[in-house]
C-alpha atoms as a PDB file:
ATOM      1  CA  UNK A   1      23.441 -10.880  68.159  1.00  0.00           C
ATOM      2  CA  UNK A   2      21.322  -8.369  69.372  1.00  0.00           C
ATOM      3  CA  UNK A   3      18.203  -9.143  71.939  1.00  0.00           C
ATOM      4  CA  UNK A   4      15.052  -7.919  71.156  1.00  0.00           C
ATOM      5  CA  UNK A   5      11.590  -7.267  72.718  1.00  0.00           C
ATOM      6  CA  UNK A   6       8.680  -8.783  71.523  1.00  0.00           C
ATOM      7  CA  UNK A   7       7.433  -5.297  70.471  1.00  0.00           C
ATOM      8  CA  UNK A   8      10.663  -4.544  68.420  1.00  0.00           C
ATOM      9  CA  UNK A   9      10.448  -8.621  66.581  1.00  0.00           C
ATOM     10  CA  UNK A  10       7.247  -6.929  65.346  1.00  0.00           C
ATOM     11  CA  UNK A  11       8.736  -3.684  64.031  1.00  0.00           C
ATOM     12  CA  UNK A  12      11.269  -6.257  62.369  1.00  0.00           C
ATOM     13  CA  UNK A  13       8.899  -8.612  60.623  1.00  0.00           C
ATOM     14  CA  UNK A  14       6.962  -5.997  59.881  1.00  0.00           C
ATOM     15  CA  UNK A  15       9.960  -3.835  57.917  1.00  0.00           C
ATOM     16  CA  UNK A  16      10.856  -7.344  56.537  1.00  0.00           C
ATOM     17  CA  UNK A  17       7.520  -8.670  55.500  1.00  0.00           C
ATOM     18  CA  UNK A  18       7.912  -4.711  53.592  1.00  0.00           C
ATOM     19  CA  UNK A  19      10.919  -5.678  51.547  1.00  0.00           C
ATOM     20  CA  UNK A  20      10.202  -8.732  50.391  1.00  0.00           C
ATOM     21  CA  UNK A  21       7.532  -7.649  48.530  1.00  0.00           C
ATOM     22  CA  UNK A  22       9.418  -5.531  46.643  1.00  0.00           C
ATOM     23  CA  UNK A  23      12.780  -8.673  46.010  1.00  0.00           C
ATOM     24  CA  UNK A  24      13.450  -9.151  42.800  1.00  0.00           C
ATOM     25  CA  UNK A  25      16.203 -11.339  40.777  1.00  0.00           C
ATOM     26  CA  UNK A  26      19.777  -9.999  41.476  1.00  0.00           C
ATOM     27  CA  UNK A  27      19.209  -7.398  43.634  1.00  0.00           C
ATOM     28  CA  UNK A  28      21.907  -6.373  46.541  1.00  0.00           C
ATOM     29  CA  UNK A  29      21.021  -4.989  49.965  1.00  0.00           C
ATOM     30  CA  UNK A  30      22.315  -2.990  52.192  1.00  0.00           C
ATOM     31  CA  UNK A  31      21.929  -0.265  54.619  1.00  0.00           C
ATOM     32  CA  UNK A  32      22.880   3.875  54.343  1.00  0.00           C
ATOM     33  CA  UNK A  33      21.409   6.825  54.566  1.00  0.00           C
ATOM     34  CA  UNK A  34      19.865   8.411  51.449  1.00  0.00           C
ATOM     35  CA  UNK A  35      21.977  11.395  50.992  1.00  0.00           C
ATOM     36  CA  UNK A  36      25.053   9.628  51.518  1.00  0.00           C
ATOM     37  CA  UNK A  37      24.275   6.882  49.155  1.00  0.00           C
ATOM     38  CA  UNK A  38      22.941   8.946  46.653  1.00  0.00           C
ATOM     39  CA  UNK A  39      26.773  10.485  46.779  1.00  0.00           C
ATOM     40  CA  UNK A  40      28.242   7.313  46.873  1.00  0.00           C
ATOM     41  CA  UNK A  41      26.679   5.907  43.806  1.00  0.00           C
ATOM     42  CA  UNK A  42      26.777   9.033  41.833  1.00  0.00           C
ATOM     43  CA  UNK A  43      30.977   9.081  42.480  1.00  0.00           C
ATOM     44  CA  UNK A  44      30.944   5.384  41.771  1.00  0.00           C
ATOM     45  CA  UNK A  45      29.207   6.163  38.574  1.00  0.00           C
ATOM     46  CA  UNK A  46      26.695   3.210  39.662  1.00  0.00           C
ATOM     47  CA  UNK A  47      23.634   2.462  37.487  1.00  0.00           C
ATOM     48  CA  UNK A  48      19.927   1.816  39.201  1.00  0.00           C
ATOM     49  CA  UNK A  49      17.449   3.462  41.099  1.00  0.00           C
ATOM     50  CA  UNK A  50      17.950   2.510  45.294  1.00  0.00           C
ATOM     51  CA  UNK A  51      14.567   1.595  46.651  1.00  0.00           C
ATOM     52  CA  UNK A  52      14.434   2.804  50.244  1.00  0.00           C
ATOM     53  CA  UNK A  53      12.880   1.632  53.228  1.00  0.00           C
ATOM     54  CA  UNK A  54      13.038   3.367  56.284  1.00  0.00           C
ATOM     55  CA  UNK A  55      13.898   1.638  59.722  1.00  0.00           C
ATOM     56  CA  UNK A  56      15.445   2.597  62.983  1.00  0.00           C
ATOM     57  CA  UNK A  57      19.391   2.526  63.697  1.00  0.00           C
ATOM     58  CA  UNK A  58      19.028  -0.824  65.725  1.00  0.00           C
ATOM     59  CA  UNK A  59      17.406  -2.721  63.330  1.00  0.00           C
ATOM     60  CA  UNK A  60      19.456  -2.125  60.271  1.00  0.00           C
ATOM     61  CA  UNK A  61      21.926  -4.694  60.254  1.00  0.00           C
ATOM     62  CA  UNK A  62      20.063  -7.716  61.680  1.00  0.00           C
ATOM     63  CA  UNK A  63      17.493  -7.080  58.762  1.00  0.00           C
ATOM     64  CA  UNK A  64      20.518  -6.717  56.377  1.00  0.00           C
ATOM     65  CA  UNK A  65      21.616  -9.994  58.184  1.00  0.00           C
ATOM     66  CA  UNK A  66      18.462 -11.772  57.974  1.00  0.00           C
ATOM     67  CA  UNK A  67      18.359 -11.621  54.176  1.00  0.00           C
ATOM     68  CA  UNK A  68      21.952 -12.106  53.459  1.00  0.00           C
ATOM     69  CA  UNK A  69      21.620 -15.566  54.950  1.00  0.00           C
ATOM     70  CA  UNK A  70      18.330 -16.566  54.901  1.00  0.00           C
ATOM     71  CA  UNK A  71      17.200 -15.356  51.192  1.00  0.00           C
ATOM     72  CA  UNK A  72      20.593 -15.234  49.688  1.00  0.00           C
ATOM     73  CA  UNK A  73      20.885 -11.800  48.534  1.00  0.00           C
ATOM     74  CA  UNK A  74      23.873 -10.210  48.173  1.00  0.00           C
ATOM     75  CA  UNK A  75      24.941  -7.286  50.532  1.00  0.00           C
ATOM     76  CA  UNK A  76      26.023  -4.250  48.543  1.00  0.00           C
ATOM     77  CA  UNK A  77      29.821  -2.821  48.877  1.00  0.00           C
ATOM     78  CA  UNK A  78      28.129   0.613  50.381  1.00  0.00           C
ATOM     79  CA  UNK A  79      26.230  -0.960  53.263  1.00  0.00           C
ATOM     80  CA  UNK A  80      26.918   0.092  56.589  1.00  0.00           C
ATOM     81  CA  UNK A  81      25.833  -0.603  60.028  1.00  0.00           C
ATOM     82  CA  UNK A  82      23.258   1.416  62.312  1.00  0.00           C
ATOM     83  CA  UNK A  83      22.220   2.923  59.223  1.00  0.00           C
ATOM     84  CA  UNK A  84      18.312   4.901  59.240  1.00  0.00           C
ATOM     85  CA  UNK A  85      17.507   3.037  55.591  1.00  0.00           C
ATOM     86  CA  UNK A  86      17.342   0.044  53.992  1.00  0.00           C
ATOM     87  CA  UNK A  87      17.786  -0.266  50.214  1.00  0.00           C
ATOM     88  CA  UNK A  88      17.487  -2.710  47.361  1.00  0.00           C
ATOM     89  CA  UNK A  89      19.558  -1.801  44.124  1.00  0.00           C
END
């Protein structure tokens, strides 16, 4: 697990407080960037709109992390690590 600053638990909260305002029932998460998942699902001929969240490299998969086990979502098949977006789909 990653160490933080006190500054960059703040950036955290902050994107996490973000995206769970916008959780609703079954929705995966994950992390990739746009243009590449926007490829991804088009090839996979996968249905829904991504809702993107933007967040630096570092932070991508303890967020990911954080609501995998904490809120129970479901990490989508497409996320990645040290990724510059978060999505819900």
């Amino acid at each position: 697990m990653a160490k933080f600053s006190s500054v960059q638990i703040e950036e955290i909260n902050a994107i996490i407080k973000e995206i769970e305002a916008k959780i609703k029932e079954h929705v995966e998460i994950g992390a990739k960037d746009k243009p590449v998942l926007a490829g991804l699902l088009q090839a996979n001929k996968v249905a829904g709109t991504p809702e993107h969240f933007k967040c630096k490299r570092e932070y991508s998969d303890t967020i990911v992390s954080y609501f995998v086990k904490e809120k129970g979502l479901t990490k989508n098949r497409f996320s990645s690590n040290f990724q510059s977006s978060i999505f819900l789909l």
